[in-house]
PDB file of N, CA and C in Angstrom:
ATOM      1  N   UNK A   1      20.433 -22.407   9.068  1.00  0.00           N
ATOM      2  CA  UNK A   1      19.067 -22.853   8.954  1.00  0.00           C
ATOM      3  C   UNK A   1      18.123 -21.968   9.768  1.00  0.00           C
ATOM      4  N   UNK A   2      18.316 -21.396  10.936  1.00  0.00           N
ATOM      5  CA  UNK A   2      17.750 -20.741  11.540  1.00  0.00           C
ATOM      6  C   UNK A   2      18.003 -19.600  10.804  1.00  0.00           C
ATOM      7  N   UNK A   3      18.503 -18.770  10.562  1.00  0.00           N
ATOM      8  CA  UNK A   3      18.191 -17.298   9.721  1.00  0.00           C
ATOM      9  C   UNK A   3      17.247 -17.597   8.491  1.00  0.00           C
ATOM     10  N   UNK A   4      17.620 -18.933   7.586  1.00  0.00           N
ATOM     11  CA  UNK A   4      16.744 -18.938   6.611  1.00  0.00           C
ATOM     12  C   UNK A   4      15.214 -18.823   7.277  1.00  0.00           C
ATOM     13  N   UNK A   5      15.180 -19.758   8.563  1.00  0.00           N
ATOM     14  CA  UNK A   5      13.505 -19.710   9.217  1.00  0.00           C
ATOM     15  C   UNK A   5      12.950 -18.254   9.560  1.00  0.00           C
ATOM     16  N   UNK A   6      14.188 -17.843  10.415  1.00  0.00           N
ATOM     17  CA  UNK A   6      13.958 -16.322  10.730  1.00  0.00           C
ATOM     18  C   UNK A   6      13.124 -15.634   9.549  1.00  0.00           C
ATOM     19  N   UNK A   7      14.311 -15.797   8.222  1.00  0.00           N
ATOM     20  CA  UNK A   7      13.423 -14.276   7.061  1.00  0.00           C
ATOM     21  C   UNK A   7      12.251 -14.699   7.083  1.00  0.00           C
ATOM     22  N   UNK A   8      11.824 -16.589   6.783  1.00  0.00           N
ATOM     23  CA  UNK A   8      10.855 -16.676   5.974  1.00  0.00           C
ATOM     24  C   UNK A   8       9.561 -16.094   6.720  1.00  0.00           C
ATOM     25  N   UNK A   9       9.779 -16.409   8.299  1.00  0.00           N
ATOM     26  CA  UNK A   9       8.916 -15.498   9.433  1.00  0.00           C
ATOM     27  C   UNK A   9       8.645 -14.456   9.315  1.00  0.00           C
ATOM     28  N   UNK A  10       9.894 -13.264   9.250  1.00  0.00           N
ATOM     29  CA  UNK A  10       9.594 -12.321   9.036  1.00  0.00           C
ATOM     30  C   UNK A  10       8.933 -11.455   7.753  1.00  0.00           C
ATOM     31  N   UNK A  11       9.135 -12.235   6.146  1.00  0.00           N
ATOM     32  CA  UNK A  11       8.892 -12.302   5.505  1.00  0.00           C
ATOM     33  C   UNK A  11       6.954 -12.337   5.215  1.00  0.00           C
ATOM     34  N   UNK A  12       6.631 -13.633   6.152  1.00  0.00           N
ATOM     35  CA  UNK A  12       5.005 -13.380   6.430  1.00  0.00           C
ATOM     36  C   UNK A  12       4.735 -12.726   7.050  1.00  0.00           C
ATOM     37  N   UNK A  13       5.206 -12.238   7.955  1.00  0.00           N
ATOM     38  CA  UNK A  13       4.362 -11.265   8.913  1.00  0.00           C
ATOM     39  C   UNK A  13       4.697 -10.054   7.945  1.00  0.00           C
ATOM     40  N   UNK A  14       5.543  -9.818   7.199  1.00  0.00           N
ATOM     41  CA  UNK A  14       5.404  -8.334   6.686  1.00  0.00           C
ATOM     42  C   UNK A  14       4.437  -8.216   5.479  1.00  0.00           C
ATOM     43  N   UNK A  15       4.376  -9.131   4.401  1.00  0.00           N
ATOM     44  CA  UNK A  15       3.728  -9.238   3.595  1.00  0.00           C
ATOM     45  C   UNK A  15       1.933  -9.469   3.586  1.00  0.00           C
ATOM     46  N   UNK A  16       1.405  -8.486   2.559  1.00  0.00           N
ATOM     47  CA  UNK A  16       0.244  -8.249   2.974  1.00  0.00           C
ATOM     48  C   UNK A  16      -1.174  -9.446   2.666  1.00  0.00           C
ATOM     49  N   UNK A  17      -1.330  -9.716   4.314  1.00  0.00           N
ATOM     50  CA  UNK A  17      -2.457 -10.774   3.960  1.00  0.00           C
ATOM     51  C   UNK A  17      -3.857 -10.364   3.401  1.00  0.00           C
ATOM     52  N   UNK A  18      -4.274  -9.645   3.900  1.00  0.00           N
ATOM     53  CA  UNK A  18      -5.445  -9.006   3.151  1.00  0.00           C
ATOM     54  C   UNK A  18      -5.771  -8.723   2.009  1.00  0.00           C
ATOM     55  N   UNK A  19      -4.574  -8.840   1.160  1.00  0.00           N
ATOM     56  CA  UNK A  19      -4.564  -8.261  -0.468  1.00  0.00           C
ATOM     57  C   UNK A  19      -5.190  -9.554  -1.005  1.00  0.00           C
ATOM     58  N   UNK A  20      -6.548  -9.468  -2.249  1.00  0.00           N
ATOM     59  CA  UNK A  20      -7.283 -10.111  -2.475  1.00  0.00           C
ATOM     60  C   UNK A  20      -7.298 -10.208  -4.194  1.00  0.00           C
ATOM     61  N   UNK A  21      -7.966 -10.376  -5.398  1.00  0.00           N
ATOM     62  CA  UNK A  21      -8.376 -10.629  -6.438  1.00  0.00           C
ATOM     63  C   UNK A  21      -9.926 -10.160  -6.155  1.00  0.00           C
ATOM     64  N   UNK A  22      -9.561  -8.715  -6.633  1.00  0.00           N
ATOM     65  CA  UNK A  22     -11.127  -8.243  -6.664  1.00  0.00           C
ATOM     66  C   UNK A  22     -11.405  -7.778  -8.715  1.00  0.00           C
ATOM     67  N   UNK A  23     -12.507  -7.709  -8.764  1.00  0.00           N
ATOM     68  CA  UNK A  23     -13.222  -8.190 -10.198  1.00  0.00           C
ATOM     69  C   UNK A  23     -14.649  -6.844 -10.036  1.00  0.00           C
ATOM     70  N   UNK A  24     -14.213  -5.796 -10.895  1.00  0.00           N
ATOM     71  CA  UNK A  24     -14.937  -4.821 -11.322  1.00  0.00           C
ATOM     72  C   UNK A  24     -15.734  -4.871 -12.376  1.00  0.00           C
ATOM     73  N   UNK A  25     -16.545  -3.755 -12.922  1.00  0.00           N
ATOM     74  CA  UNK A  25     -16.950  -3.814 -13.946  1.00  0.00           C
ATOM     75  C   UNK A  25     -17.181  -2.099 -14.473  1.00  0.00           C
ATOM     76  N   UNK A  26     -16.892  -1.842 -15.187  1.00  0.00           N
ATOM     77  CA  UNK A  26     -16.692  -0.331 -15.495  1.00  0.00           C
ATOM     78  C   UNK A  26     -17.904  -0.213 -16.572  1.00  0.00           C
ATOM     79  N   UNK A  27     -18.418   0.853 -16.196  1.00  0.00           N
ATOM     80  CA  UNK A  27     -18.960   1.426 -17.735  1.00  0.00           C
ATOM     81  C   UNK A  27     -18.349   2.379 -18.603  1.00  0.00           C
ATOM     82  N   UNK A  28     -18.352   2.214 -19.594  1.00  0.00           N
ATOM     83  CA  UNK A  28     -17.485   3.117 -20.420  1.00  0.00           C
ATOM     84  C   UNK A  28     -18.481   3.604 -21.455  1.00  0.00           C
ATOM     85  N   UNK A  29     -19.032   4.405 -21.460  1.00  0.00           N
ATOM     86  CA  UNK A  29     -20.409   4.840 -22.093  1.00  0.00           C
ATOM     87  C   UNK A  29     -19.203   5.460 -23.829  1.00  0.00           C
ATOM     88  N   UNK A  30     -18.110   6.431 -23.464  1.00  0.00           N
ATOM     89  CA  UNK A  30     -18.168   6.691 -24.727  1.00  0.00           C
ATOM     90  C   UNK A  30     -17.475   5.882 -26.008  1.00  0.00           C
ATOM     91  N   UNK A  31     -17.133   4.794 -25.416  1.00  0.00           N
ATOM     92  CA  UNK A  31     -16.903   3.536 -27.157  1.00  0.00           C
ATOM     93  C   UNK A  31     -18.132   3.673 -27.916  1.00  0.00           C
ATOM     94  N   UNK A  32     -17.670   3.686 -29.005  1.00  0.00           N
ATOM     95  CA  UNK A  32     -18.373   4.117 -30.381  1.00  0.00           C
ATOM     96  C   UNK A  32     -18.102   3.469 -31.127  1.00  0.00           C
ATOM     97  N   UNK A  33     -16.418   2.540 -31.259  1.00  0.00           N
ATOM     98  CA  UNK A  33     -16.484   1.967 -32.611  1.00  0.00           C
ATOM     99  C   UNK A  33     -15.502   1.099 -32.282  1.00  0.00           C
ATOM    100  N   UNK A  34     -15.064   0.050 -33.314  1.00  0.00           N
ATOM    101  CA  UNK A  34     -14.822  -1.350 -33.083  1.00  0.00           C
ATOM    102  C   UNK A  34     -12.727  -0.830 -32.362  1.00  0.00           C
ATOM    103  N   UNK A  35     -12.472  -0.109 -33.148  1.00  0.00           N
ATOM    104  CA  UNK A  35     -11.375   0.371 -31.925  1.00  0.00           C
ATOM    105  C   UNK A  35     -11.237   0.598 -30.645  1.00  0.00           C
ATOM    106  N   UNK A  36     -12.512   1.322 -30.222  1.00  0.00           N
ATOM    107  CA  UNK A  36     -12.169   1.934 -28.575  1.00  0.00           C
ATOM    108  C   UNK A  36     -11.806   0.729 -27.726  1.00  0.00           C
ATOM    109  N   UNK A  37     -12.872  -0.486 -27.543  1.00  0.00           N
ATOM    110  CA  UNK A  37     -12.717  -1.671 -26.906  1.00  0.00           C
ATOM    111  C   UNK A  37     -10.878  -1.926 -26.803  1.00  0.00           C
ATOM    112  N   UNK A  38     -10.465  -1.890 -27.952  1.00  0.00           N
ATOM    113  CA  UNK A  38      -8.996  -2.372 -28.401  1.00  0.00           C
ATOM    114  C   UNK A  38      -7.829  -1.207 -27.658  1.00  0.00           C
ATOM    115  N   UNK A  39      -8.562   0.076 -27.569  1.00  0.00           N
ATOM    116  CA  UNK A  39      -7.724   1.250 -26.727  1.00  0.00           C
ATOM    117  C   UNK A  39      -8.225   1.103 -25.206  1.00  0.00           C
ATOM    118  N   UNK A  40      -9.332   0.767 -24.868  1.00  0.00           N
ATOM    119  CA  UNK A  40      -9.196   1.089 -23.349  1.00  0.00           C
ATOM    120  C   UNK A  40      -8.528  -0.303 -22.637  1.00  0.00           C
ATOM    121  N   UNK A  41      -8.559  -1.528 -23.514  1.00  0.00           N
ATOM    122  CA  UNK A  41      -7.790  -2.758 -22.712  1.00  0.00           C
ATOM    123  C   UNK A  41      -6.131  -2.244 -22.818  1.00  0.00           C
ATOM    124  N   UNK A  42      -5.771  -1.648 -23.695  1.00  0.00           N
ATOM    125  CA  UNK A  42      -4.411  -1.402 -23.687  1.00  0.00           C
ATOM    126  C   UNK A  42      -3.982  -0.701 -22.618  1.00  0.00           C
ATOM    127  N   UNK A  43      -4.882  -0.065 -22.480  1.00  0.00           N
ATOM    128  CA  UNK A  43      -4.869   1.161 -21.071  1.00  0.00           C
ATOM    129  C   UNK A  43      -5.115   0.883 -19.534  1.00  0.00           C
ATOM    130  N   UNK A  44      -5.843  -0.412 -19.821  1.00  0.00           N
ATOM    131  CA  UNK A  44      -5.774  -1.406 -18.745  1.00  0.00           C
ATOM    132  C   UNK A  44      -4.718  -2.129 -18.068  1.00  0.00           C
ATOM    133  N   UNK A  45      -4.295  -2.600 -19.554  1.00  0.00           N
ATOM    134  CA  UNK A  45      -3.236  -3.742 -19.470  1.00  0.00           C
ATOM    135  C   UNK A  45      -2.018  -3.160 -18.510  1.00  0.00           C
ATOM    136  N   UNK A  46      -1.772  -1.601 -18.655  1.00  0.00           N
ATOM    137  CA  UNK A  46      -1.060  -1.015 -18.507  1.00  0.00           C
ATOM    138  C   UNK A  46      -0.399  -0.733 -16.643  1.00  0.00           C
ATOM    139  N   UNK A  47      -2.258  -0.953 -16.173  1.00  0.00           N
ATOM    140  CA  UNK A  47      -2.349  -0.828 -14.674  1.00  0.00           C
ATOM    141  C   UNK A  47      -1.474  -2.110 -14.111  1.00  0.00           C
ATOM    142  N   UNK A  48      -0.470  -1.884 -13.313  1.00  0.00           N
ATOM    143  CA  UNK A  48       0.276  -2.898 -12.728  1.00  0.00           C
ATOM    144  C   UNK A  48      -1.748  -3.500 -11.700  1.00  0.00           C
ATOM    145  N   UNK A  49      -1.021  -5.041 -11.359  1.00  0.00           N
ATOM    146  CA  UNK A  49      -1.818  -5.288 -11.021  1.00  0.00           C
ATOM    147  C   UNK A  49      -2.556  -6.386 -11.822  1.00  0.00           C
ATOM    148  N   UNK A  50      -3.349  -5.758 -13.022  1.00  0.00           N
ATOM    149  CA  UNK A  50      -4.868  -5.941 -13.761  1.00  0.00           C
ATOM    150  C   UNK A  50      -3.921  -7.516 -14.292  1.00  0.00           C
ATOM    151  N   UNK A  51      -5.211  -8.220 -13.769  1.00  0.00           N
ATOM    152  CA  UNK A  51      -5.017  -9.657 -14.626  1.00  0.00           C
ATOM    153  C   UNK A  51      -5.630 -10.341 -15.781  1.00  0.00           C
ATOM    154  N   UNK A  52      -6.640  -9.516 -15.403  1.00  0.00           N
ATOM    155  CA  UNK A  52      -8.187 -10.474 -16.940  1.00  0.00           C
ATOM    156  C   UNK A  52      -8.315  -8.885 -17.066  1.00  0.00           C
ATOM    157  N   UNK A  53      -9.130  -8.858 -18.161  1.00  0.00           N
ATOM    158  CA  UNK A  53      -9.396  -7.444 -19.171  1.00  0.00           C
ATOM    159  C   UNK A  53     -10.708  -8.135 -19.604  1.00  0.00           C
ATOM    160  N   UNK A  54     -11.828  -7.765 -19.920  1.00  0.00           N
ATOM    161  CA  UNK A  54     -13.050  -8.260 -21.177  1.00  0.00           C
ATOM    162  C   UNK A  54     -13.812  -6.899 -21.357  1.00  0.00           C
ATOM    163  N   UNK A  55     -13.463  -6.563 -22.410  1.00  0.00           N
ATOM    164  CA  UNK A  55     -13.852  -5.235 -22.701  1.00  0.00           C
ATOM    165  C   UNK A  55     -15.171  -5.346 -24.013  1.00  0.00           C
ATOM    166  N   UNK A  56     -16.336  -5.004 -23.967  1.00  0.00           N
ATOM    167  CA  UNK A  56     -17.525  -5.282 -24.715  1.00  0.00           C
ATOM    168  C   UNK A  56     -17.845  -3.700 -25.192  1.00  0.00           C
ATOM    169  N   UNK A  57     -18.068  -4.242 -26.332  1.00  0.00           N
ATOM    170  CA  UNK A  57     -18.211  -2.727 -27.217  1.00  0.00           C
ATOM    171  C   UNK A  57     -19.939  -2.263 -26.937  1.00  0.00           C
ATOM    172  N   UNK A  58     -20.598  -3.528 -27.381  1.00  0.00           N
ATOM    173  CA  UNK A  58     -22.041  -3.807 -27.178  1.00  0.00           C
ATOM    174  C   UNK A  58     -22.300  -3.221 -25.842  1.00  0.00           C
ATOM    175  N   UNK A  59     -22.097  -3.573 -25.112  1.00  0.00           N
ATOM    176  CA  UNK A  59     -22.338  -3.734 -23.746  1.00  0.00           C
ATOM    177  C   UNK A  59     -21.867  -1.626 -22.871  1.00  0.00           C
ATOM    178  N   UNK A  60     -21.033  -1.070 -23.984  1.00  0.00           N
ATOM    179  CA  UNK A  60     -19.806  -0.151 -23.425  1.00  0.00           C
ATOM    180  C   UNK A  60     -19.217  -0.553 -21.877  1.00  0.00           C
ATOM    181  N   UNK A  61     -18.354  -1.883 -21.720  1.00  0.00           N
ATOM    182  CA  UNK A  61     -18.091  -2.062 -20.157  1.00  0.00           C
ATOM    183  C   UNK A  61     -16.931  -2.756 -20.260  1.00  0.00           C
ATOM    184  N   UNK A  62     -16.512  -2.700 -19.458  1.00  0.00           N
ATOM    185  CA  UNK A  62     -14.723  -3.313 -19.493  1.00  0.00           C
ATOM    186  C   UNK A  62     -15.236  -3.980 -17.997  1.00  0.00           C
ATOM    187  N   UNK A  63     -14.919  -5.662 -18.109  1.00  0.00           N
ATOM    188  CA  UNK A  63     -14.793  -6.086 -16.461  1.00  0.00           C
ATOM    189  C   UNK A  63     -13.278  -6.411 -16.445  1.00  0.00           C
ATOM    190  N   UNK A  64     -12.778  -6.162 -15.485  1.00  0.00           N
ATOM    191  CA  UNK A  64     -11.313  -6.392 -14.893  1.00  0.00           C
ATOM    192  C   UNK A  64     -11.201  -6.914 -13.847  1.00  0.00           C
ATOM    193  N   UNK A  65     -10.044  -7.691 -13.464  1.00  0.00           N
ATOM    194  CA  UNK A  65      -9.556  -8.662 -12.527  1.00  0.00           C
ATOM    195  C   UNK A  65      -8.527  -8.019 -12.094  1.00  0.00           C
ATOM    196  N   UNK A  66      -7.969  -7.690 -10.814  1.00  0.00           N
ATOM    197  CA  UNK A  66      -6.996  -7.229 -10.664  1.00  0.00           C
ATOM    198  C   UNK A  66      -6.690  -7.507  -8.724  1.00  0.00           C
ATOM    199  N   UNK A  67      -5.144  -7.267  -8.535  1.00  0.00           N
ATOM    200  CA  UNK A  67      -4.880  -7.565  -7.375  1.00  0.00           C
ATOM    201  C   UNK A  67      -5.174  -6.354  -6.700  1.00  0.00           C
ATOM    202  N   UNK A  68      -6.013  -6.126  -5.309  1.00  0.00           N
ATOM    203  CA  UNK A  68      -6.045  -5.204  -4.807  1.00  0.00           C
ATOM    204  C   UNK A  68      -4.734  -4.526  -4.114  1.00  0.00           C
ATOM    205  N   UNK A  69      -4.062  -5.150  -4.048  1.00  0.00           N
ATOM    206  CA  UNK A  69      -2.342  -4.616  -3.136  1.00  0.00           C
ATOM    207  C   UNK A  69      -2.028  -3.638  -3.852  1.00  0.00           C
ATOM    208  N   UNK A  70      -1.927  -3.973  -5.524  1.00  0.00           N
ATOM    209  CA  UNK A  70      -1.404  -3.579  -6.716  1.00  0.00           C
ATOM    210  C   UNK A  70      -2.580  -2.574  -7.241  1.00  0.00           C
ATOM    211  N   UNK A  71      -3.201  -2.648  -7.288  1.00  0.00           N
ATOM    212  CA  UNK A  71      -4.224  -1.411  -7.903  1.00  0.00           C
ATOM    213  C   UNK A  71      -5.417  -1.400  -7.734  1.00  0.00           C
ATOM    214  N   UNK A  72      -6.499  -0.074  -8.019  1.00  0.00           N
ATOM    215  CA  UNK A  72      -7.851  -0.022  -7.297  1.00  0.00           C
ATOM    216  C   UNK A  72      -8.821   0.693  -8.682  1.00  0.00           C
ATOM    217  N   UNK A  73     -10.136   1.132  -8.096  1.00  0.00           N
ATOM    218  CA  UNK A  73     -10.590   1.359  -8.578  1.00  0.00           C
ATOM    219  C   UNK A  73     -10.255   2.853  -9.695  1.00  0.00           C
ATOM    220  N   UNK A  74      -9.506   3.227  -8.657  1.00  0.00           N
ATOM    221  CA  UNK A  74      -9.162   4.526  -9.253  1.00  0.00           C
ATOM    222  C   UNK A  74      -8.319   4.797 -10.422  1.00  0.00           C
ATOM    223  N   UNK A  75      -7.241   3.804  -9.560  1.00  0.00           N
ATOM    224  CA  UNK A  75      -6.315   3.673 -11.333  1.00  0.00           C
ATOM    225  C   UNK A  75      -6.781   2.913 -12.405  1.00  0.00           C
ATOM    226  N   UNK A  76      -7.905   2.358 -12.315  1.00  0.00           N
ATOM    227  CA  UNK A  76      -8.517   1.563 -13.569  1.00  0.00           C
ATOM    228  C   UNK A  76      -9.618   2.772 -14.321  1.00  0.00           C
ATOM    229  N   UNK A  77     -10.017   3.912 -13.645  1.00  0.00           N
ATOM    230  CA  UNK A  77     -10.743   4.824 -14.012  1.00  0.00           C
ATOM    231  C   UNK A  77      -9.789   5.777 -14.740  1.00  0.00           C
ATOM    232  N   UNK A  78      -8.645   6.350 -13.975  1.00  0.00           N
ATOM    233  CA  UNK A  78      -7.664   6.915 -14.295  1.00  0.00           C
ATOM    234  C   UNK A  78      -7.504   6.288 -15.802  1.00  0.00           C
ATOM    235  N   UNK A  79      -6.984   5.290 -15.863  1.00  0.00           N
ATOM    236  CA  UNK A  79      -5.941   4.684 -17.046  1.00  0.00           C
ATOM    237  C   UNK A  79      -7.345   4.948 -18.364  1.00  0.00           C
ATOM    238  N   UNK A  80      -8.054   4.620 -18.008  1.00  0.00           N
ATOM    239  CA  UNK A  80      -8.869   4.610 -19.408  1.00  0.00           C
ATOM    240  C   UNK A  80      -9.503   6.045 -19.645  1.00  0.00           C
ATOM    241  N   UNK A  81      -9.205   7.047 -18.525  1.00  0.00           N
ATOM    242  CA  UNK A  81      -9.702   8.508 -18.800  1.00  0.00           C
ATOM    243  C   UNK A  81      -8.535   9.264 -19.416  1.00  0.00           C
ATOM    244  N   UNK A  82      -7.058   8.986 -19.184  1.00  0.00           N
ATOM    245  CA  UNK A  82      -6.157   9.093 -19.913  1.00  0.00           C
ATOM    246  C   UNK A  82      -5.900   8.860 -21.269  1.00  0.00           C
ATOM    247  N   UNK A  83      -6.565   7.735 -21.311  1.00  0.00           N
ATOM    248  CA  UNK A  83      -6.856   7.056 -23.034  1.00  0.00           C
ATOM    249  C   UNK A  83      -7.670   7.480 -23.842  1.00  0.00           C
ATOM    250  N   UNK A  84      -8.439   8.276 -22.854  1.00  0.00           N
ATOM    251  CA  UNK A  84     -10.465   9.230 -24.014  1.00  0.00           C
ATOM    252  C   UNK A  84     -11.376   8.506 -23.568  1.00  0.00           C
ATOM    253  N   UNK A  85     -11.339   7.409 -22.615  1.00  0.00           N
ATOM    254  CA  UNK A  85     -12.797   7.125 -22.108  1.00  0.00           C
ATOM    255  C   UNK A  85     -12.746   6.795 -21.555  1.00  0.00           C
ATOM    256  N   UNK A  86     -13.494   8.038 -20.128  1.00  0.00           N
ATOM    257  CA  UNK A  86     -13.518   7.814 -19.016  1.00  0.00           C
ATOM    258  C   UNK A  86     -14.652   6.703 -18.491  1.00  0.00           C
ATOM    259  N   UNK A  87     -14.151   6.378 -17.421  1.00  0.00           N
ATOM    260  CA  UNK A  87     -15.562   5.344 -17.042  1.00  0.00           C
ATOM    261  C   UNK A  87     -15.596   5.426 -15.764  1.00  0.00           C
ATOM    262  N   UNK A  88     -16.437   4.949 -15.399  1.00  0.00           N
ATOM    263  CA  UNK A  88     -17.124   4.766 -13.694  1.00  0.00           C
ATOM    264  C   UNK A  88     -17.689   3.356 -13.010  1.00  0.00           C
ATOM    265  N   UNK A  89     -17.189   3.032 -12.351  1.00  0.00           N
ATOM    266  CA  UNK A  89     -17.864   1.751 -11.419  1.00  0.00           C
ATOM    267  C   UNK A  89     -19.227   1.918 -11.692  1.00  0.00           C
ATOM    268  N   UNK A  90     -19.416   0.418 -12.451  1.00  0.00           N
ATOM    269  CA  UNK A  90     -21.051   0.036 -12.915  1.00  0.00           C
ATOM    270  C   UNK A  90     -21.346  -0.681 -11.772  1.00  0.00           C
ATOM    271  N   UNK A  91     -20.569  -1.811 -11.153  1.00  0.00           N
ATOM    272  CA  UNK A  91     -20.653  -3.000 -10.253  1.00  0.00           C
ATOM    273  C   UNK A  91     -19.908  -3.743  -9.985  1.00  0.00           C
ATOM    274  N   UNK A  92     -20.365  -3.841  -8.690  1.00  0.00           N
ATOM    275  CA  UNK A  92     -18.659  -5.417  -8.316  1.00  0.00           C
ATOM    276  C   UNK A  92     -19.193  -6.181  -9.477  1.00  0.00           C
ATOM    277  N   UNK A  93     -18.435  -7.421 -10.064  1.00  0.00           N
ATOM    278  CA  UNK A  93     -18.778  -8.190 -10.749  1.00  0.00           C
ATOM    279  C   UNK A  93     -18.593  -9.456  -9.822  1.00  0.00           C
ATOM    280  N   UNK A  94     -19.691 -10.540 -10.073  1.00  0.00           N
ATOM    281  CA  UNK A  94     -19.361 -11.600  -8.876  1.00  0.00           C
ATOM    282  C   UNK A  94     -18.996 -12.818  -9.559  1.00  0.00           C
TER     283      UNK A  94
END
């Protein structure tokens, strides 16, 4: 019983408290047509991490949900510049 207490101790103290559910919003200026929306969430989906996807054709903007431990801004820029459309931090989304 005491070793099980031990890991679970050590277990919190190693694991990262700070890691949060942060919520972006990308612009993706070059979607053009009722596909791209459908290619850059795939490319999303892809980012370990990403939890919500809402990708607006109208709008050209993908907002994403994702765990910060697990992935950042960069690989959500990355993944959809890999795919043909690159994008850039429009705004935190709140």
């Amino acid at each position: 019983m005491r070793k099980l207490v031990a890991l679970a101790a050590l277990a919190a103290m190693t694991s990262p408290v700070w890691a949060a559910t942060q919520s972006v919003t990308l612009s993706v200026p070059g979607m053009n047509c009722a596909t791209c929306p459908i290619t850059v969430k795939k490319a999303l989906t892809k980012v370990s991490g990403v939890s919500k996807i809402d990708v607006s054709l109208d709008r050209r903007e993908a907002k994403v949900t994702f765990d910060d431990a697990k992935a950042n801004v960069e690989a959500l820029t990355r993944a959809t510049k890999d795919a043909g459309f690159p994008s850039t931090l429009a705004e935190a989304a709140k």
